[in-house]
PDB file of N, CA and C in Angstrom:
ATOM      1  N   UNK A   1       0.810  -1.194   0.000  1.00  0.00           N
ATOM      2  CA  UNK A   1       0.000   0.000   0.000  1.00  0.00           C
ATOM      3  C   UNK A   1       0.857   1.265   0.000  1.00  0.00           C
ATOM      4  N   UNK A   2       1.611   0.826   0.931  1.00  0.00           N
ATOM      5  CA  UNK A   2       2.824   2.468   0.799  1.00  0.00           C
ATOM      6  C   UNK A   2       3.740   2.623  -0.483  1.00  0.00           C
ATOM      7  N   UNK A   3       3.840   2.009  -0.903  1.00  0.00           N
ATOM      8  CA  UNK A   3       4.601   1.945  -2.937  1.00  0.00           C
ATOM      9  C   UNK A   3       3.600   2.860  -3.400  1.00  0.00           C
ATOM     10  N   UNK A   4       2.619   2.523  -3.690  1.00  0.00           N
ATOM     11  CA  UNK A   4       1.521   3.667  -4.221  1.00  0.00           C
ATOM     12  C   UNK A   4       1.069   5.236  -3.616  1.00  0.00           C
ATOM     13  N   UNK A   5       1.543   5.153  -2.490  1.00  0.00           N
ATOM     14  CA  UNK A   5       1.871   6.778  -1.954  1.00  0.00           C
ATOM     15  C   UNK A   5       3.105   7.558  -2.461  1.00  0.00           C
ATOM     16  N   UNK A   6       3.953   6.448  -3.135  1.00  0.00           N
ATOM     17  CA  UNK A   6       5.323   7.095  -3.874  1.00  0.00           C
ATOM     18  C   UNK A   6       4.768   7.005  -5.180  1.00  0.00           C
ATOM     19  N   UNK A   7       4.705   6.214  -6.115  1.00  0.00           N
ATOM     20  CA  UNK A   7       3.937   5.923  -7.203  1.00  0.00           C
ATOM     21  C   UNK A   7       2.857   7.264  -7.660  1.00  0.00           C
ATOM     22  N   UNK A   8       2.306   7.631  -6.466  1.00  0.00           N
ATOM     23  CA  UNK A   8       1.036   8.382  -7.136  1.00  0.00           C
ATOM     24  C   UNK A   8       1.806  10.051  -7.198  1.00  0.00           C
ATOM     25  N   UNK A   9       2.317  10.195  -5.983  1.00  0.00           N
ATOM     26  CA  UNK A   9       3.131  11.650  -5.681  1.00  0.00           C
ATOM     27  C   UNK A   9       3.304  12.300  -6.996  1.00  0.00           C
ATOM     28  N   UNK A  10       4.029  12.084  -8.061  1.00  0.00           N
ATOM     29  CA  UNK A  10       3.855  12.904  -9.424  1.00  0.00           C
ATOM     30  C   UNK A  10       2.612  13.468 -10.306  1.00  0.00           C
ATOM     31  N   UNK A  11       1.277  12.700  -9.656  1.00  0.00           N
ATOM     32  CA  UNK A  11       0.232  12.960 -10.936  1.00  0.00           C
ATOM     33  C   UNK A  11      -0.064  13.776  -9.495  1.00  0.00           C
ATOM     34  N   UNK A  12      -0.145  13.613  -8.359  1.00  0.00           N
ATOM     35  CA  UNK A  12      -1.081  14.988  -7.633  1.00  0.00           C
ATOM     36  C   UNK A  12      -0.144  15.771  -7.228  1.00  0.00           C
ATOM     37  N   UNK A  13       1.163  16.274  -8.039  1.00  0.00           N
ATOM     38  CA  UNK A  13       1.926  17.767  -7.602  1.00  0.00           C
ATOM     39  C   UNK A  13       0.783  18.461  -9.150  1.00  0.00           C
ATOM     40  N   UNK A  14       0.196  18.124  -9.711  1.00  0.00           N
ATOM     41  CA  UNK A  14      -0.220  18.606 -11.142  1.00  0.00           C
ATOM     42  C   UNK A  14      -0.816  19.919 -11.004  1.00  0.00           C
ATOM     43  N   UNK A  15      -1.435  20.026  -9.739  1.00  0.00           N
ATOM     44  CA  UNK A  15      -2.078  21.068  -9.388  1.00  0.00           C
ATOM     45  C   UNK A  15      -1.406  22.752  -9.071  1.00  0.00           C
ATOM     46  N   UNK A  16      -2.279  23.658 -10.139  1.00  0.00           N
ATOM     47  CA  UNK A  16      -1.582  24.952 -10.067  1.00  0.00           C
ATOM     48  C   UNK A  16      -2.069  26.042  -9.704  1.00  0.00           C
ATOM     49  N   UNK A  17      -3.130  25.994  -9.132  1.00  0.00           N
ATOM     50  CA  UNK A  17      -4.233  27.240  -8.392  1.00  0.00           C
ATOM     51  C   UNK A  17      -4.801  26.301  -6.646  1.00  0.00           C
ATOM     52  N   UNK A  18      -5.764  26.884  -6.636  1.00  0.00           N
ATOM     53  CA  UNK A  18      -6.250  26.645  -5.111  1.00  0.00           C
ATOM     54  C   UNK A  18      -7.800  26.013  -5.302  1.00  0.00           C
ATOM     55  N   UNK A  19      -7.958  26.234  -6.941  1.00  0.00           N
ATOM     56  CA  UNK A  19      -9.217  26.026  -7.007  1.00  0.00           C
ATOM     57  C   UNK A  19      -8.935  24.242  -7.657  1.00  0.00           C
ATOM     58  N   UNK A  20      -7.925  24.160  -7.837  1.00  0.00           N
ATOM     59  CA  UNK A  20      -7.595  22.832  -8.035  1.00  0.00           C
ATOM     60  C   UNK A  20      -7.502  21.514  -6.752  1.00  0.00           C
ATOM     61  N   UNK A  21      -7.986  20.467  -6.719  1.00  0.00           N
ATOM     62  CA  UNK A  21      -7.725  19.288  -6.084  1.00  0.00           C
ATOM     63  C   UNK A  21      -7.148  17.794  -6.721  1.00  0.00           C
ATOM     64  N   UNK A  22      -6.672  17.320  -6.397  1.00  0.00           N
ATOM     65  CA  UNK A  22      -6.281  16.235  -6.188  1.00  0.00           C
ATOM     66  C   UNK A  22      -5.849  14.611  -5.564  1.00  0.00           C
ATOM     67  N   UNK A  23      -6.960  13.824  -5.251  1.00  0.00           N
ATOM     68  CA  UNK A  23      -6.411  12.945  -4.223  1.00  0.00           C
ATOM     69  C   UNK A  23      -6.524  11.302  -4.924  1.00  0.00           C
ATOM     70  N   UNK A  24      -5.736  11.122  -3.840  1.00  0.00           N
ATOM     71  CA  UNK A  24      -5.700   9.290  -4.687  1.00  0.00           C
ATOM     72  C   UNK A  24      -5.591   8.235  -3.354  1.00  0.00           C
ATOM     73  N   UNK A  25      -5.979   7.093  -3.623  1.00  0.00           N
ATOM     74  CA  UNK A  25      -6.294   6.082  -2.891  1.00  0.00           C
ATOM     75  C   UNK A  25      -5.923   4.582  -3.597  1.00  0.00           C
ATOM     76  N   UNK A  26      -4.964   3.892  -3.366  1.00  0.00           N
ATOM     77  CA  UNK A  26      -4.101   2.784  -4.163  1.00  0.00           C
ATOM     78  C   UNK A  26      -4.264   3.129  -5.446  1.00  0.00           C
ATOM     79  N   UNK A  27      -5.032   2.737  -6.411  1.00  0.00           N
ATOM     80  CA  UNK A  27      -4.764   3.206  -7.761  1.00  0.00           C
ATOM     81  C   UNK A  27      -6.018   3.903  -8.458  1.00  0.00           C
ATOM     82  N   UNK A  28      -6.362   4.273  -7.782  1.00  0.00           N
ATOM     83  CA  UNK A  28      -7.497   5.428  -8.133  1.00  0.00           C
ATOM     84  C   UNK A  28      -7.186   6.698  -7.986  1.00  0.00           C
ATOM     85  N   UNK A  29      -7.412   7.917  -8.707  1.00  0.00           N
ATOM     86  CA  UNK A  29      -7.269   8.756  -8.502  1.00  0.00           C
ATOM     87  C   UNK A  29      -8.510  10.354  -8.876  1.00  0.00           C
ATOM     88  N   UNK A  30      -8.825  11.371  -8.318  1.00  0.00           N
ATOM     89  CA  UNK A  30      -9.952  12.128  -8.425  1.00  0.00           C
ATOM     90  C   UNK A  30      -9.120  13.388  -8.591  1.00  0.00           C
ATOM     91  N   UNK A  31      -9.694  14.321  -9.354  1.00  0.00           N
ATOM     92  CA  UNK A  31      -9.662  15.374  -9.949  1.00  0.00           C
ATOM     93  C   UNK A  31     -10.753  16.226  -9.664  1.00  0.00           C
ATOM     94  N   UNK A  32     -10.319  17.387  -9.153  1.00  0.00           N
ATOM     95  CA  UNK A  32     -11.422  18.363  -8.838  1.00  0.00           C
ATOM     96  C   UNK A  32     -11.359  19.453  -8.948  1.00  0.00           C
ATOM     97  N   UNK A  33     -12.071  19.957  -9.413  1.00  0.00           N
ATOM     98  CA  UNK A  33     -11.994  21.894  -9.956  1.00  0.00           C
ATOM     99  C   UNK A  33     -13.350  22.806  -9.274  1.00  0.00           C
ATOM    100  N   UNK A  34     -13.276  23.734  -9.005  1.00  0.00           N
ATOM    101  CA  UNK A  34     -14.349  24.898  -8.118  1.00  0.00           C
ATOM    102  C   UNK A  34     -13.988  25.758  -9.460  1.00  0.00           C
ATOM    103  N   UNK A  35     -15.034  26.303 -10.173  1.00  0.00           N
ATOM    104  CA  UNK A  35     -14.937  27.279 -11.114  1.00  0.00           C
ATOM    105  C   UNK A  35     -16.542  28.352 -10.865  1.00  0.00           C
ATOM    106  N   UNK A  36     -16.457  29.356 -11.518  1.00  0.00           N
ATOM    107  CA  UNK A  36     -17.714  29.966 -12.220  1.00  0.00           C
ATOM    108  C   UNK A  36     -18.295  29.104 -12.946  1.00  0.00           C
ATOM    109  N   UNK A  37     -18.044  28.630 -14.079  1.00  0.00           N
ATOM    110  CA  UNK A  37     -19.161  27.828 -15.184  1.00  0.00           C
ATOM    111  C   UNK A  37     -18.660  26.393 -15.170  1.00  0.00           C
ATOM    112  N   UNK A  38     -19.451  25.954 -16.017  1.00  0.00           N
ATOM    113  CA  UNK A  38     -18.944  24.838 -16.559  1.00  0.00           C
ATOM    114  C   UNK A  38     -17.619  24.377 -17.009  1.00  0.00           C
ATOM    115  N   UNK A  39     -17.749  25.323 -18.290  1.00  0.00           N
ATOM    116  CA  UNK A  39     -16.786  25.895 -19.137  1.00  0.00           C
ATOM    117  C   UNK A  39     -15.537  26.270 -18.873  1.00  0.00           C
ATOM    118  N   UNK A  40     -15.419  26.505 -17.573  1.00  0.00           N
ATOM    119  CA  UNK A  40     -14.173  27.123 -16.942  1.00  0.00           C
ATOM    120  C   UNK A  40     -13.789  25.916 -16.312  1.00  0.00           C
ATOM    121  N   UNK A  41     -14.729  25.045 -15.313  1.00  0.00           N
ATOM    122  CA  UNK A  41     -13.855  23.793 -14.476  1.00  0.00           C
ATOM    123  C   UNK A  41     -13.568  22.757 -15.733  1.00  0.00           C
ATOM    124  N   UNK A  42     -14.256  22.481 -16.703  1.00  0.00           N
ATOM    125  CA  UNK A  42     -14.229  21.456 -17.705  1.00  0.00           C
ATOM    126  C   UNK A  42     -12.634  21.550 -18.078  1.00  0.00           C
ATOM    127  N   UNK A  43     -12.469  23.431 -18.431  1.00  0.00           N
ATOM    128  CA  UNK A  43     -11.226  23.667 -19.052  1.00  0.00           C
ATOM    129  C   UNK A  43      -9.676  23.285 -17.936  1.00  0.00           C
ATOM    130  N   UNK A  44     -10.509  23.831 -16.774  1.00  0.00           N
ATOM    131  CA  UNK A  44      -9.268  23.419 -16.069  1.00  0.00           C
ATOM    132  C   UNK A  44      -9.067  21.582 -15.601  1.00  0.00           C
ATOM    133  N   UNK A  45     -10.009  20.937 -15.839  1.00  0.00           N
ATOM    134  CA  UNK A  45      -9.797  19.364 -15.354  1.00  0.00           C
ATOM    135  C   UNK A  45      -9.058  19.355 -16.735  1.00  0.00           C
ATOM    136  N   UNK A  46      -9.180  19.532 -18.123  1.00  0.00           N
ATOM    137  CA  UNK A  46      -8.769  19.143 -19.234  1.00  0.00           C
ATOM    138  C   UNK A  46      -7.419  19.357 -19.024  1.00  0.00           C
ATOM    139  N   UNK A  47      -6.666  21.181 -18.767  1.00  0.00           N
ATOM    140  CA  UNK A  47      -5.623  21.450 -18.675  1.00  0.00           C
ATOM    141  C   UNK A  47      -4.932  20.557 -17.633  1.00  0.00           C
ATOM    142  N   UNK A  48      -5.229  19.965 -16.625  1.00  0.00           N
ATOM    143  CA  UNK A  48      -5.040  19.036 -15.373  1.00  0.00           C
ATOM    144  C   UNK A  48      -4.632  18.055 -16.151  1.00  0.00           C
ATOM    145  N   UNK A  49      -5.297  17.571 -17.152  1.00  0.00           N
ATOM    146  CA  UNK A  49      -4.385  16.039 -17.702  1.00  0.00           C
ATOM    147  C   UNK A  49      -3.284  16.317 -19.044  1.00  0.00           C
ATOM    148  N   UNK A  50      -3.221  17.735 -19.359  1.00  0.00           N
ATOM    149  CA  UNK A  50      -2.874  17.936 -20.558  1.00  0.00           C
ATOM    150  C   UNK A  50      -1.394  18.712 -20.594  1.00  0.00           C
ATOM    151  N   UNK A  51      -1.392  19.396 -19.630  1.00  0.00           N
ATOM    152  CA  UNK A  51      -0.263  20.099 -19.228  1.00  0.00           C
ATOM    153  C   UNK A  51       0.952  19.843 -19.005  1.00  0.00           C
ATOM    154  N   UNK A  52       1.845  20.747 -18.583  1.00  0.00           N
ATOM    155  CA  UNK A  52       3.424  19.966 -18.781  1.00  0.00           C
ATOM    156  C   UNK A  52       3.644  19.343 -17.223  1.00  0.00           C
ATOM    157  N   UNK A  53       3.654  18.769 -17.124  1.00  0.00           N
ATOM    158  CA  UNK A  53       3.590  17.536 -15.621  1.00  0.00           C
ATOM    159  C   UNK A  53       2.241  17.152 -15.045  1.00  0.00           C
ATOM    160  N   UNK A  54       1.404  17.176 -16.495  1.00  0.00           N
ATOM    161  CA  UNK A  54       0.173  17.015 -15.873  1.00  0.00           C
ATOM    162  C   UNK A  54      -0.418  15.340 -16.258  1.00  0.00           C
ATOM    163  N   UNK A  55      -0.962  15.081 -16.616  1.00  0.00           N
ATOM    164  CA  UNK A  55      -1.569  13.669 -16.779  1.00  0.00           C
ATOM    165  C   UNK A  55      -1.202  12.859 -17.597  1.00  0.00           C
ATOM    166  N   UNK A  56      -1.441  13.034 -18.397  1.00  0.00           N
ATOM    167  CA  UNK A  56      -0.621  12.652 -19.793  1.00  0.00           C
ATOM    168  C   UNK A  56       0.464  12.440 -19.613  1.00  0.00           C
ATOM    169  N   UNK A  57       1.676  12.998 -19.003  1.00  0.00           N
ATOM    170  CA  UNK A  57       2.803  12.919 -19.000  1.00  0.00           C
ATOM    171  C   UNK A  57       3.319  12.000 -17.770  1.00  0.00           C
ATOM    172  N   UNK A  58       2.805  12.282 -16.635  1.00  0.00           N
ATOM    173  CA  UNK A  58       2.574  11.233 -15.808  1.00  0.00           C
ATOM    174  C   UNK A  58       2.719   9.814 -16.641  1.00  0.00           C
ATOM    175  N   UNK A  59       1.647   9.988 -17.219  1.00  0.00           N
ATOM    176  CA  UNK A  59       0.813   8.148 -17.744  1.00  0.00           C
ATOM    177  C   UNK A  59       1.709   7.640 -18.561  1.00  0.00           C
ATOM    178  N   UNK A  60       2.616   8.624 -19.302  1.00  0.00           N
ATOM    179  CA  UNK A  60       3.684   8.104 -20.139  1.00  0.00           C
ATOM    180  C   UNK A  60       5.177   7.731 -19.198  1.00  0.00           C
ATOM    181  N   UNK A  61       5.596   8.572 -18.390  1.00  0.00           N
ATOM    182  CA  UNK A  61       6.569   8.320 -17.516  1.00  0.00           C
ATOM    183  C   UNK A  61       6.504   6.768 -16.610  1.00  0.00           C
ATOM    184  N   UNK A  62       5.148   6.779 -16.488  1.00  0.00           N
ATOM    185  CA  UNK A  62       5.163   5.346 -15.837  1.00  0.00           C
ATOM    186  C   UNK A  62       4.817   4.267 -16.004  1.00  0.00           C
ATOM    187  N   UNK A  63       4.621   4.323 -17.543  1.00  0.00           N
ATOM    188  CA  UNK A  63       3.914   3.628 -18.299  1.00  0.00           C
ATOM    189  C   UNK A  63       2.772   2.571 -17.781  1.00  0.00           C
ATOM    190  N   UNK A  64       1.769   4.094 -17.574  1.00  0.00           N
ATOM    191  CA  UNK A  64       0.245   3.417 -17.223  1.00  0.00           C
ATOM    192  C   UNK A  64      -0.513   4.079 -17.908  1.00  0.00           C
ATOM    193  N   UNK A  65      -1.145   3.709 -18.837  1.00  0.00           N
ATOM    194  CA  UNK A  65      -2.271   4.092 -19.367  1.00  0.00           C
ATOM    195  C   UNK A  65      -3.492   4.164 -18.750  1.00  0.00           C
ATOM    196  N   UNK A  66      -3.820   5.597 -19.163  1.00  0.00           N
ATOM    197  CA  UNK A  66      -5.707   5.458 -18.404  1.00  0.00           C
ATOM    198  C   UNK A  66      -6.417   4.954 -19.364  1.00  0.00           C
ATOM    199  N   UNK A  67      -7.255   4.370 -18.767  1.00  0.00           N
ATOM    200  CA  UNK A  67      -8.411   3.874 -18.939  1.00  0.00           C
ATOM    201  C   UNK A  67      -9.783   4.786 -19.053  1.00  0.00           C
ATOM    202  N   UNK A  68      -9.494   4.969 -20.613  1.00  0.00           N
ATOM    203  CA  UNK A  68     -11.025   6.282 -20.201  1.00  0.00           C
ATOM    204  C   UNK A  68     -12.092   5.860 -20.153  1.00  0.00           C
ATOM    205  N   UNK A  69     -12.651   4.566 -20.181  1.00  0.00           N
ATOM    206  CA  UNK A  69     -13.476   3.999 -20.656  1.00  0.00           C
ATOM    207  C   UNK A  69     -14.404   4.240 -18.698  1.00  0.00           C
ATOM    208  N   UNK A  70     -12.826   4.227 -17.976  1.00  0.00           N
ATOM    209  CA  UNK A  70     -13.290   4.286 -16.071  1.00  0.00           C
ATOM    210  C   UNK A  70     -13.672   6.324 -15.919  1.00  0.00           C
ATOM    211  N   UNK A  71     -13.057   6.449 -16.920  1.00  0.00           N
ATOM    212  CA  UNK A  71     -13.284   7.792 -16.388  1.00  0.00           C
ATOM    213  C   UNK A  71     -14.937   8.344 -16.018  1.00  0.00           C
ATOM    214  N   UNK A  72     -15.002   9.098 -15.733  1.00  0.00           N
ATOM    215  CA  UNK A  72     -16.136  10.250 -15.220  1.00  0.00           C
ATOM    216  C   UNK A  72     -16.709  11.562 -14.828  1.00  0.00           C
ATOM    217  N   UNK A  73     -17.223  12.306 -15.296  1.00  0.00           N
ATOM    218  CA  UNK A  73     -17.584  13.500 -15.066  1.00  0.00           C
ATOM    219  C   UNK A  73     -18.465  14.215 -14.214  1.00  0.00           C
ATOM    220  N   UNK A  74     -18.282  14.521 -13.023  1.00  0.00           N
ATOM    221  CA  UNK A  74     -19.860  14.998 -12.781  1.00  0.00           C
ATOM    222  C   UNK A  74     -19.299  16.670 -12.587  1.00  0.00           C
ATOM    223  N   UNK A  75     -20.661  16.719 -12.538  1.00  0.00           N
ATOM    224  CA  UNK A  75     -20.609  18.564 -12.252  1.00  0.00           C
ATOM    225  C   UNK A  75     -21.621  18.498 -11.233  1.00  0.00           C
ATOM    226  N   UNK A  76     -21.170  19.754 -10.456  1.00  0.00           N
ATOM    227  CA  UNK A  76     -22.355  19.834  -8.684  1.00  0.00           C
ATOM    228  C   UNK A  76     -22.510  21.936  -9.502  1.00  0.00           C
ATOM    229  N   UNK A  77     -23.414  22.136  -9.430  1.00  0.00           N
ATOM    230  CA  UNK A  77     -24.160  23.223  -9.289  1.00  0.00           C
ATOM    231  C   UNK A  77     -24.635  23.765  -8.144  1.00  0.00           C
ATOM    232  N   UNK A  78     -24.862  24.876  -7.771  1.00  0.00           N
ATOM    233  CA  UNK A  78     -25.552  25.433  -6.284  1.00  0.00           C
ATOM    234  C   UNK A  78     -27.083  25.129  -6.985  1.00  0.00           C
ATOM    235  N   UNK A  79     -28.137  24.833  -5.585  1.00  0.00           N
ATOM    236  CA  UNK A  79     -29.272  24.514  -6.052  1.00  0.00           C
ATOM    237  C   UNK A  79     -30.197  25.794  -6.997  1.00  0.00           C
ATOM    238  N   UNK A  80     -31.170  25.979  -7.489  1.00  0.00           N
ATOM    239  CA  UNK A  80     -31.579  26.693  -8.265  1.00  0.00           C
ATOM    240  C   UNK A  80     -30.623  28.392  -9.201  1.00  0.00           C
ATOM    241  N   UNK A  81     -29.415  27.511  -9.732  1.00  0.00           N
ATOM    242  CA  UNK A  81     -28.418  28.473 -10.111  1.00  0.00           C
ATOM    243  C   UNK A  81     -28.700  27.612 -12.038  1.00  0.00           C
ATOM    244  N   UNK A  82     -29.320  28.314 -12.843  1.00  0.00           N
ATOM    245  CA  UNK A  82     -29.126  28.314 -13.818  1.00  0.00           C
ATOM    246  C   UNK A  82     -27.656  28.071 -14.997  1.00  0.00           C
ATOM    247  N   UNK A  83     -27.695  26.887 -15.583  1.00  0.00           N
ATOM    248  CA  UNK A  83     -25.962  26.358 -15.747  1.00  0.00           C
ATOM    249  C   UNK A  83     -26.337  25.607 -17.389  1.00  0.00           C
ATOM    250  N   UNK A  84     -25.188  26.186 -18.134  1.00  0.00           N
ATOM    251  CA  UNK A  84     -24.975  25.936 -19.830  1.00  0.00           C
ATOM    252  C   UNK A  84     -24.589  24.287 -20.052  1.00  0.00           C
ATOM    253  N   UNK A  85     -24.885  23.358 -20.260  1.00  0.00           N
ATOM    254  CA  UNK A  85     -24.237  22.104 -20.686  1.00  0.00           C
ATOM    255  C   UNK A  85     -23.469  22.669 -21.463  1.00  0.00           C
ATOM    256  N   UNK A  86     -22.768  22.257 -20.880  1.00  0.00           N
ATOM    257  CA  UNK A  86     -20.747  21.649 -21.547  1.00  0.00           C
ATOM    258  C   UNK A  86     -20.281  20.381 -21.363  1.00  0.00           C
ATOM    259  N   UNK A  87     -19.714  20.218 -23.075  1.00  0.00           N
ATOM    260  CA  UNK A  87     -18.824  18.820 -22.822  1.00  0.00           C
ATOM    261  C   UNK A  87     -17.993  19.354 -23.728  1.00  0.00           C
ATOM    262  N   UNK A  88     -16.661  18.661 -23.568  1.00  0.00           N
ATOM    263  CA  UNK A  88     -15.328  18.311 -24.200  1.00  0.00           C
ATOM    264  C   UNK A  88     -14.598  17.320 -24.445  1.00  0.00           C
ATOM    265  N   UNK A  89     -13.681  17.492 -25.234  1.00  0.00           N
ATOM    266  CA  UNK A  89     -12.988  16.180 -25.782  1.00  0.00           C
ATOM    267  C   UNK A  89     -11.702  15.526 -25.261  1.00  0.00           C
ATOM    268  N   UNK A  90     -11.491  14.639 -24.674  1.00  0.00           N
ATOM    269  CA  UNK A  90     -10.391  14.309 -24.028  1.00  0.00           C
ATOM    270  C   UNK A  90      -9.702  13.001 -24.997  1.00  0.00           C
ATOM    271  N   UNK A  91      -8.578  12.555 -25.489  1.00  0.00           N
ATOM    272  CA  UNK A  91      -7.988  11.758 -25.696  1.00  0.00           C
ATOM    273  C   UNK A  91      -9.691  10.878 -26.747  1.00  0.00           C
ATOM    274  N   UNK A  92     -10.066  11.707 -27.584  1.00  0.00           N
ATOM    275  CA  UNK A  92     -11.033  11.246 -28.757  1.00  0.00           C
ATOM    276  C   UNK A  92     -12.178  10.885 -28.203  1.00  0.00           C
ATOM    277  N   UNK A  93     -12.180  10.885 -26.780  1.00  0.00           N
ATOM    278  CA  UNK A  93     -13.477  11.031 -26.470  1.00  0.00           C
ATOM    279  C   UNK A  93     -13.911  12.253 -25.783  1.00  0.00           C
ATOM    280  N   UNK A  94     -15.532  12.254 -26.618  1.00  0.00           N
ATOM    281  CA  UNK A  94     -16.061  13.579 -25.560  1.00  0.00           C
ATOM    282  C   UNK A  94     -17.044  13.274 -24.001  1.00  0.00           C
ATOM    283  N   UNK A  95     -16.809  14.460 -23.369  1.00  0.00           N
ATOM    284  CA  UNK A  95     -17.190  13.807 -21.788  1.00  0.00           C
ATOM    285  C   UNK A  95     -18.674  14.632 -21.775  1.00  0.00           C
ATOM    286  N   UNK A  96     -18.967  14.672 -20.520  1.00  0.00           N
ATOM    287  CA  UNK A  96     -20.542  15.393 -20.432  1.00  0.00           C
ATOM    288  C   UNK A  96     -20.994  14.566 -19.331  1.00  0.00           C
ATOM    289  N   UNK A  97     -21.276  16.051 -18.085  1.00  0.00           N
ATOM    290  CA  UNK A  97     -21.626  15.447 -17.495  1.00  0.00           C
ATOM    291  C   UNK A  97     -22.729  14.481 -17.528  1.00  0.00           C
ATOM    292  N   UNK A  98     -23.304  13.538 -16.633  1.00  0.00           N
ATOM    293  CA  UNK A  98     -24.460  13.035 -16.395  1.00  0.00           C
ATOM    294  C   UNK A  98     -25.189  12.966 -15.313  1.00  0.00           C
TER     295      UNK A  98
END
């Protein structure tokens, strides 16, 4: 179990604001963004895997491929706050919440 607290340490330094999170648990790992819109957290989870020490690069350094097929999206809204569906494209697939 403690190999994977060293193991994971590179994909959660990825984070570059405050509005960013990151945590992991043996080989799972969660991604989390606080934005204004959609549009804005979508962009920053995207930049989170896309960036220069960000996900992608991770997955190649340690040669682990994600599995997008596990991935997932949700979005939390404040209750009666009016909100645009957004989805985007990650690694040829597009996401959206559900």
């Amino acid at each position: 179990m403690i190999v994977y607290l060293f193991y994971n340490a590179d994909l959660l330094d990825v984070l570059l604001s405050r509005r960013e999170l990151a945590v992991a648990y043996v080989d799972d790992t969660a991604f989390a963004v606080v934005g204004e819109s959609l549009k804005e957290t979508h962009g920053s989870l995207l930049s989170m895997m896309t960036r220069t020490d960000g996900g992608d690069e991770w997955s190649a350094a340690h040669n682990s491929c994600f599995e997008l097929k596990k991935f997932a999206l949700m979005d939390f809204v404040p209750p009666r706050r009016r909100v645009t569906p957004h989805t985007f494209n990650y690694g040829g697939r597009d996401f959206a919440a559900k």
